[in-house]
Protein backbone atom coordinates (compact mmCIF):
# COMPACT_ATOMS: atom_id res chain seq x y z
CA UNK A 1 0.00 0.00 0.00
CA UNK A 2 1.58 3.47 -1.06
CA UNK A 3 2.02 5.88 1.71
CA UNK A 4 0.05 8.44 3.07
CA UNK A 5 1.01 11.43 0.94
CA UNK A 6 0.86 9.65 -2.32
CA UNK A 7 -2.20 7.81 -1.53
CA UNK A 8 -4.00 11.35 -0.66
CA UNK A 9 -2.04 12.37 -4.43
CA UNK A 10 -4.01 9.86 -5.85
CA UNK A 11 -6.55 10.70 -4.67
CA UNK A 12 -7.04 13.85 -5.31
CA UNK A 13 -6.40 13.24 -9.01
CA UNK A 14 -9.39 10.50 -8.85
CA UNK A 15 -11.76 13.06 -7.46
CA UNK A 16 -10.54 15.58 -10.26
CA UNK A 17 -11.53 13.22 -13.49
CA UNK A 18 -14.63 11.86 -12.37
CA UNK A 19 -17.89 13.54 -10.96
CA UNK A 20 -18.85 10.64 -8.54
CA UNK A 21 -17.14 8.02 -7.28
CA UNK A 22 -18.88 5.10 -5.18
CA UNK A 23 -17.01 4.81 -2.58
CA UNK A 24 -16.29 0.50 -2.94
CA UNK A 25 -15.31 1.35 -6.62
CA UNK A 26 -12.62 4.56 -4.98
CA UNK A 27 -11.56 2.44 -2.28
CA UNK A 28 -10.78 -0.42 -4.57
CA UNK A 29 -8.86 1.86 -7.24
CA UNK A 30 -6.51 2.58 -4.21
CA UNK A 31 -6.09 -0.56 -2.62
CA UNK A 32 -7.35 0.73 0.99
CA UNK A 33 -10.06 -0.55 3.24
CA UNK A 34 -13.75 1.97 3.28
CA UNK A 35 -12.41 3.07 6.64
CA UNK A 36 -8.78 4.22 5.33
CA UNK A 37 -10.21 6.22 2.57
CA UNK A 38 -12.76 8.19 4.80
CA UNK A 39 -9.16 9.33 6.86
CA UNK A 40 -7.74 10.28 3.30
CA UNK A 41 -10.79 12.50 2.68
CA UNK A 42 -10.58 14.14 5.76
CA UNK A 43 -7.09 14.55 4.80
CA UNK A 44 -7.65 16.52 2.06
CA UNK A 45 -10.83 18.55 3.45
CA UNK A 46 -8.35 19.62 6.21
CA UNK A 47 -5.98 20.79 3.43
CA UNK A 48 -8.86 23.22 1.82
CA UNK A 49 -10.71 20.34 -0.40
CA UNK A 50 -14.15 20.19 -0.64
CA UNK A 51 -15.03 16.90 -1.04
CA UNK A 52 -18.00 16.10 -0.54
CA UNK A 53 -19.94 12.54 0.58
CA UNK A 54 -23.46 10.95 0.28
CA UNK A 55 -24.90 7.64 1.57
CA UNK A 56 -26.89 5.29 0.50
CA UNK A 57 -26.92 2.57 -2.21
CA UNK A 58 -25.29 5.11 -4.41
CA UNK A 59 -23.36 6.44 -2.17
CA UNK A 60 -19.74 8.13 -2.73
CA UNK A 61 -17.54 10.72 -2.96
CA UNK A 62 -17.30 13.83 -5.29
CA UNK A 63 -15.29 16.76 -5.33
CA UNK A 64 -17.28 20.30 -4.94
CA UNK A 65 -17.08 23.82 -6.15
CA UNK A 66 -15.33 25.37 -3.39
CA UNK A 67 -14.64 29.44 -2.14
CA UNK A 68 -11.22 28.90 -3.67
CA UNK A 69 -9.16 27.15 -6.68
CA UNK A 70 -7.09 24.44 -5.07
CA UNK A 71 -4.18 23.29 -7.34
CA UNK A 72 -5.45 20.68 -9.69
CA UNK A 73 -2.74 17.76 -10.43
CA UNK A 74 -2.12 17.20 -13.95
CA UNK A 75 -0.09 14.31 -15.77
CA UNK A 76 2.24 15.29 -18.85
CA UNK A 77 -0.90 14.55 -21.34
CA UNK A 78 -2.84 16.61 -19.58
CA UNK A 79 -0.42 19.55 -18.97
CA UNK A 80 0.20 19.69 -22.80
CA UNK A 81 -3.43 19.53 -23.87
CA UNK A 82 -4.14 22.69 -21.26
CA UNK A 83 -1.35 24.34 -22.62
CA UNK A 84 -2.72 24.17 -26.12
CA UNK A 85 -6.33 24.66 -25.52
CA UNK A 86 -5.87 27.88 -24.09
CA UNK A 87 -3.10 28.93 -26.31
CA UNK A 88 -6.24 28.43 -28.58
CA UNK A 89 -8.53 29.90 -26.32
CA UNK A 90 -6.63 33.37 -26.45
CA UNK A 91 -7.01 33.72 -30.29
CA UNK A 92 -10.79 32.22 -30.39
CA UNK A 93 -13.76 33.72 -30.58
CA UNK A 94 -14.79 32.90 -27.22
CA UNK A 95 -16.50 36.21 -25.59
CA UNK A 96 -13.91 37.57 -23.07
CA UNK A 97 -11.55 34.72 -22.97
CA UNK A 98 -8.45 36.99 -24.68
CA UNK A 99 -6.60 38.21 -21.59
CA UNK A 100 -8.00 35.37 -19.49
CA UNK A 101 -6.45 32.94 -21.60
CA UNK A 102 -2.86 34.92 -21.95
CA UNK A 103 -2.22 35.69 -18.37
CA UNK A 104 -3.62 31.42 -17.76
CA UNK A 105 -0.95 30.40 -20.42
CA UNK A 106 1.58 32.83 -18.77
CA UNK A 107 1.32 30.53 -15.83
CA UNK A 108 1.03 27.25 -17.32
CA UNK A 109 3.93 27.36 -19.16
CA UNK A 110 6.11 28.73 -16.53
CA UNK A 111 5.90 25.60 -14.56
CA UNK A 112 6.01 23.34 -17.30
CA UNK A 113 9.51 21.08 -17.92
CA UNK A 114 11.31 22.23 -20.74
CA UNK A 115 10.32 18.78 -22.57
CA UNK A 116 6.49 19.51 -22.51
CA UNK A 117 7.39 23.13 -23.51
CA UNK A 118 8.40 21.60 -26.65
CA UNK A 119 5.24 19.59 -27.69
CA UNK A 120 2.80 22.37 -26.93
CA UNK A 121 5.22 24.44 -29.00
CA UNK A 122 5.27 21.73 -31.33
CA UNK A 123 1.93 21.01 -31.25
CA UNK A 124 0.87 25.18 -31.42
CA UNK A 125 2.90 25.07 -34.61
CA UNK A 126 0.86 21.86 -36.04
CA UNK A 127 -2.82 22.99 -35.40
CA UNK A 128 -5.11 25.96 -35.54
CA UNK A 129 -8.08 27.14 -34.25
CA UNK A 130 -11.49 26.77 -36.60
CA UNK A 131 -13.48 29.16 -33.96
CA UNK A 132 -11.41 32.05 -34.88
CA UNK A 133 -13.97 33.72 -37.93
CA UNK A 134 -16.98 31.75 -35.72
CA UNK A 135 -19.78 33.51 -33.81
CA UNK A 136 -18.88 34.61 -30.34
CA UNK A 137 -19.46 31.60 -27.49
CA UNK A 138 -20.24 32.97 -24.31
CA UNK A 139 -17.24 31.09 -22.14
CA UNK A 140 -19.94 30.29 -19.62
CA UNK A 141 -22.25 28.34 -22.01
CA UNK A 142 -19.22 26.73 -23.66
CA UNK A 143 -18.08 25.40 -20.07
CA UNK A 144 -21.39 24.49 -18.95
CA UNK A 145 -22.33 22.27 -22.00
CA UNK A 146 -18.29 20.57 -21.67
CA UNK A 147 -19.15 19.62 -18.40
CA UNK A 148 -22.42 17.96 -19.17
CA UNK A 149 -20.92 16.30 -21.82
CA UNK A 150 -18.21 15.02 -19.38
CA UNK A 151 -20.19 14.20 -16.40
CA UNK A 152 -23.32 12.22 -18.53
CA UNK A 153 -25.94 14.88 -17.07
CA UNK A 154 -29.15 15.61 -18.67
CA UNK A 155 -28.35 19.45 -19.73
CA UNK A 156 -31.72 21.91 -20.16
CA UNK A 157 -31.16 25.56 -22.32
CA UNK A 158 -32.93 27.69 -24.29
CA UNK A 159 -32.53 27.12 -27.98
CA UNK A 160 -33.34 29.83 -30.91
CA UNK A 161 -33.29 28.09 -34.53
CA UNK A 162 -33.30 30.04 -37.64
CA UNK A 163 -36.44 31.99 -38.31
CA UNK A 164 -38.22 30.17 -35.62
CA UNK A 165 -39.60 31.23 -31.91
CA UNK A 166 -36.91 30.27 -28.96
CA UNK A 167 -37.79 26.68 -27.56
CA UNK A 168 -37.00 24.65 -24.15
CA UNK A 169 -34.89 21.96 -24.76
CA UNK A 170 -33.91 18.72 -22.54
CA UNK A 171 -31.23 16.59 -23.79
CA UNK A 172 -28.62 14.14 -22.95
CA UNK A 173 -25.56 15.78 -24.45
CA UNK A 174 -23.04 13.38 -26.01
CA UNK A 175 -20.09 15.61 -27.70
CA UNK A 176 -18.85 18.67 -28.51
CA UNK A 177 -17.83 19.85 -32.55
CA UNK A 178 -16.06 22.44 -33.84
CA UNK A 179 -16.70 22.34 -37.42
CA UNK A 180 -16.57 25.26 -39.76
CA UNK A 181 -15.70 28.15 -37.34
CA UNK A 182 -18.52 26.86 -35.32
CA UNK A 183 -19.57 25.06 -32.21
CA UNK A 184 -21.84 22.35 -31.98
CA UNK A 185 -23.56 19.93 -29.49
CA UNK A 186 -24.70 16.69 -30.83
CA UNK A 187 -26.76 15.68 -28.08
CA UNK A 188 -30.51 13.07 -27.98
CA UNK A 189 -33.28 15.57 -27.73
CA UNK A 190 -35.75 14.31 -24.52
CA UNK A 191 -38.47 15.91 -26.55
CA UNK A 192 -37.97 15.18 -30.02
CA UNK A 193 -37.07 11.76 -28.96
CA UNK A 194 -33.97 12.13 -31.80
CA UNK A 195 -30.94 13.13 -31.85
CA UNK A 196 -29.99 16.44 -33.11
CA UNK A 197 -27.21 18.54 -33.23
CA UNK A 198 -27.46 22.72 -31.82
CA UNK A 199 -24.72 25.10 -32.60
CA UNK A 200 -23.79 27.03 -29.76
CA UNK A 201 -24.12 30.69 -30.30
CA UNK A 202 -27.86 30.31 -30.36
CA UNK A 203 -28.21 28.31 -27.40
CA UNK A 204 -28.70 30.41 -24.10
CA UNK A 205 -29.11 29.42 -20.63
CA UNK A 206 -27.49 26.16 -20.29
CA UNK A 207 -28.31 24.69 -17.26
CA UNK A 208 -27.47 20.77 -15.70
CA UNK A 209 -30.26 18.99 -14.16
CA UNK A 210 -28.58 16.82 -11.94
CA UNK A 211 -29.50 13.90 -13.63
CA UNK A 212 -27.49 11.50 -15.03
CA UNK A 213 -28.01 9.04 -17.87
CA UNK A 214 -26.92 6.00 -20.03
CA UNK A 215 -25.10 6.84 -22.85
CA UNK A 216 -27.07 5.90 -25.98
CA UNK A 217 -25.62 4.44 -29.69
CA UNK A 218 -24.86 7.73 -32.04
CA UNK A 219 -26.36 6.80 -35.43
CA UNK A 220 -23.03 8.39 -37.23
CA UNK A 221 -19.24 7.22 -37.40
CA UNK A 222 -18.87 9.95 -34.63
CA UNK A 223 -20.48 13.57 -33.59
CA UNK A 224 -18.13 15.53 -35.94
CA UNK A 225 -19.72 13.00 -39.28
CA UNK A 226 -23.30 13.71 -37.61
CA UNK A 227 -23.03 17.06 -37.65
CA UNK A 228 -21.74 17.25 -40.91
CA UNK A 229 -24.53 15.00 -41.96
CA UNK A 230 -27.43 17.51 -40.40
CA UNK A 231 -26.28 20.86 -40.58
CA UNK A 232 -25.13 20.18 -44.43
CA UNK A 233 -21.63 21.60 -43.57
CA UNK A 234 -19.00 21.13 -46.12
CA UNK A 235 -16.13 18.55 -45.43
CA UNK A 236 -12.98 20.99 -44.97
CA UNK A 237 -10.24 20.42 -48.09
CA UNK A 238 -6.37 20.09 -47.04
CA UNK A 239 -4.93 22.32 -49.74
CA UNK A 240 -0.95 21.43 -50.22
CA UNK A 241 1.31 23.77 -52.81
CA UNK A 242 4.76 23.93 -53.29
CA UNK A 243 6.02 27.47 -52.78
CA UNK A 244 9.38 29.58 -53.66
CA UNK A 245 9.88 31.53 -51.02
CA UNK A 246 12.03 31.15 -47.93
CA UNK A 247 9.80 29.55 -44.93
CA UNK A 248 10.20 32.62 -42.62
CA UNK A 249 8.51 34.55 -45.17
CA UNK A 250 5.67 32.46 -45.88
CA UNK A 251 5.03 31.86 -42.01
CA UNK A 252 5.48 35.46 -41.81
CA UNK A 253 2.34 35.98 -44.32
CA UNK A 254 0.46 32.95 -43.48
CA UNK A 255 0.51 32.84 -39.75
CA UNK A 256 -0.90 30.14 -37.78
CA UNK A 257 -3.21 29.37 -40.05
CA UNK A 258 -1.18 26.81 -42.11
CA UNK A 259 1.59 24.43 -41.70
CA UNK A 260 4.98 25.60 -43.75
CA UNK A 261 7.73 22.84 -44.15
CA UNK A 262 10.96 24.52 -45.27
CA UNK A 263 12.12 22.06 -48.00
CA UNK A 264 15.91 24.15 -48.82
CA UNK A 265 16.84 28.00 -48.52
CA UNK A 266 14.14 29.12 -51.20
CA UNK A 267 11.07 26.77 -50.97
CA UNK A 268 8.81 25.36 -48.65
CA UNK A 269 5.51 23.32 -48.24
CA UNK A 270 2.58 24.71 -47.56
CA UNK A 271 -0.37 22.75 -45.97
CA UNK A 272 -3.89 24.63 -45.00
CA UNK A 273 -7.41 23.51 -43.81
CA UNK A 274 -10.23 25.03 -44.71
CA UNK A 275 -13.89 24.69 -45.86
CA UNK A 276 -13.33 26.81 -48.33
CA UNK A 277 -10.44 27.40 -51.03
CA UNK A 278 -10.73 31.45 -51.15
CA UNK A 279 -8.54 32.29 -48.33
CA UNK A 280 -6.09 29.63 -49.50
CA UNK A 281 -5.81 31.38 -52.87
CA UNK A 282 -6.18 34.56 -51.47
CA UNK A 283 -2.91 33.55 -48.80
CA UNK A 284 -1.05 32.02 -51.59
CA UNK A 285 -1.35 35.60 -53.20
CA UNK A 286 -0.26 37.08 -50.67
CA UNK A 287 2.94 35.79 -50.02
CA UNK A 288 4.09 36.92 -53.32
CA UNK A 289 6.19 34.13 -54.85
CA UNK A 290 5.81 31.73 -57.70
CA UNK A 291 3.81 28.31 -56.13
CA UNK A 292 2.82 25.31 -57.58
CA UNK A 293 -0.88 23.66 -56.41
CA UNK A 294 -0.12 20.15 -55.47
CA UNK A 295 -3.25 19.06 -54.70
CA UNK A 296 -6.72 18.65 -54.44
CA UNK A 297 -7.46 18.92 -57.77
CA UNK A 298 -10.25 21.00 -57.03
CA UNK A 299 -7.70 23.83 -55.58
CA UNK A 300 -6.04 23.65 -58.51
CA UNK A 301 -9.56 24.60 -60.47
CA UNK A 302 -10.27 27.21 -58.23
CA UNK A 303 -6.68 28.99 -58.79
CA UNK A 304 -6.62 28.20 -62.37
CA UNK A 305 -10.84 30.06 -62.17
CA UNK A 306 -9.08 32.77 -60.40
CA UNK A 307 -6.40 33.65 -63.06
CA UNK A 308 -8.38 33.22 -65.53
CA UNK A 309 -11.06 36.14 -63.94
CA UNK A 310 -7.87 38.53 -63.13
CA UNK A 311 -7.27 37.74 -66.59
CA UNK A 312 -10.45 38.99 -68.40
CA UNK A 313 -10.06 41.67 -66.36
CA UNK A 314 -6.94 43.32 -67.24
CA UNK A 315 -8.34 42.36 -71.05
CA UNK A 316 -11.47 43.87 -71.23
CA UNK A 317 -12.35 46.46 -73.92
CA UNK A 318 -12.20 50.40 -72.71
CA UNK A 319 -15.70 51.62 -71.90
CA UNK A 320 -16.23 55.30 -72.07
CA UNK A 321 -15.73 57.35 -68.59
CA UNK A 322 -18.95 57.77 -66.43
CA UNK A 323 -19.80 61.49 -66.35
């Protein structure tokens, strides 16, 4: 049996990934007797904890909002993935998150070993956020709905669909997309008796019920192929060209918003993802150097469309001057 601090550890990092824990199933994950793990949760109440405990056939632990933040304990995985989420979260379109975010990554990364500094650089570099050009999410709605999601708790909101009357909705939420600047939650409507998926910006007052549920079969591969499937939106392209420029300059132009792999000196590749090819073409244009498309082939109609419009226009006949 592992000793008392790193028992308590464990703990604690139980009661932070789960929202209820029997307390046979907790005692059993740490290898105590009923009666050791009630001292290890007075342990941790007497260090500022909240933990909280109900009786009963269901009966268990869970760990409460308290009056303050207690430090959380993260493993490496986790570390990274907070790292990058708010790193994302900072350039979103999440209402008020900007400076929250910064001054959260500020402090995240400070702590973090120089080896997980790397991957969330590495990862930073790799990704991008599809929010960015999205309606606003209200942070509180957004956190609200994650949580539901996590916990398997029947969620109730407001909901105001396009040219219709706002509604009442009950569902049992299942996941959350991101899908062409958007937010979604695919979720089994308790009134509909279907699923459906609801973007976020026109849900308002998301609320949990308290009660929890058993996950039901998604009738899609998996929530981001359902929502594609109801909302009609567009599967994104991955647009790849060869460019001859120097990769500072391209990354310099381009941003976060694509991946540039320097290939020599003078000429990198270019990967983006988007659901639609303008802003590639447009980005491509704007870097100012000779590029070659190297695929989809429907990129290389849409540039090919483009010229040819720039074309006509530099070749059209003189019309007389408006007066």
């Amino acid at each position: 049996m592992a000793n008392t601090s790193s028992r308590a550890l464990r703990l604690l990092s139980l009661l932070q990934t789960h929202r209820h824990w029997p307390g046979t199933e907790l005692a059993e994950r740490l290898a105590v007797s009923e009666r050791t793990l009630r001292r290890d949760v007075d342990r941790l109440r007497e260090l500022g904890y909240p933990v909280r405990a109900s009786r009963g056939t269901d009966g268990g632990y869970q760990l409460a909002p308290g009056a303050v933040l207690p430090p959380l304990l993260l493993d490496d995985e986790e570390a990274v993935a907070l790292a990058v989420g708010i790193g994302d979260a900072a350039q979103s379109g999440i209402a008020g998150m900007r400076e929250a975010s910064l001054r959260a990554l500020t402090k995240v990364v400070q702590v973090l070993p120089p080896r997980l500094r790397t991957r969330v650089d590495t990862l930073r570099k790799m990704t991008y956020s599809v929010s960015a050009s999205g309606p606003v999410v209200a942070a509180g709605v957004l956190t609200t709905v994650a949580q539901t999601c996590r916990d398997q708790e029947r969620l109730r909101f407001h909901y105001t669909a396009r040219g219709a009357a706002p509604t009442e909705r009950e569902v049992e939420p299942h996941r959350m997309v991101a899908l062409g600047g958007r937010w979604y939650l695919v979720a089994y409507d308790l009134t509909r008796h279907d699923w459906r998926s609801f973007r976020l910006d026109r849900l308002t007052g998301p609320a949990a019920t308290g009660t929890r549920f058993r996950p039901r079969s998604l009738p899609a591969e998996d929530a981001a192929a359902f929502v594609q499937a109801t909302s009609r939106a567009p599967a994104p392209y991955t647009v790849e060209a060869l460019v001859h420029a120097p990769a500072a300059r391209v990354r310099q132009v381009v941003g976060q918003w694509a991946t540039v792999e320097p290939l020599d000196d003078d000429t990198c590749r270019i990967t983006m993802t988007s659901t639609s090819l303008d802003w590639p073409t447009q980005a491509l244009g704007n870097v100012g150097a000779e590029f070659e498309v190297l695929g989809p082939p429907e990129f290389a109609a849409h540039v090919h469309e483009w010229g040819a419009r720039f074309i006509r226009a530099t070749s059209a006949p003189e019309r007389p001057s408006l007066p």
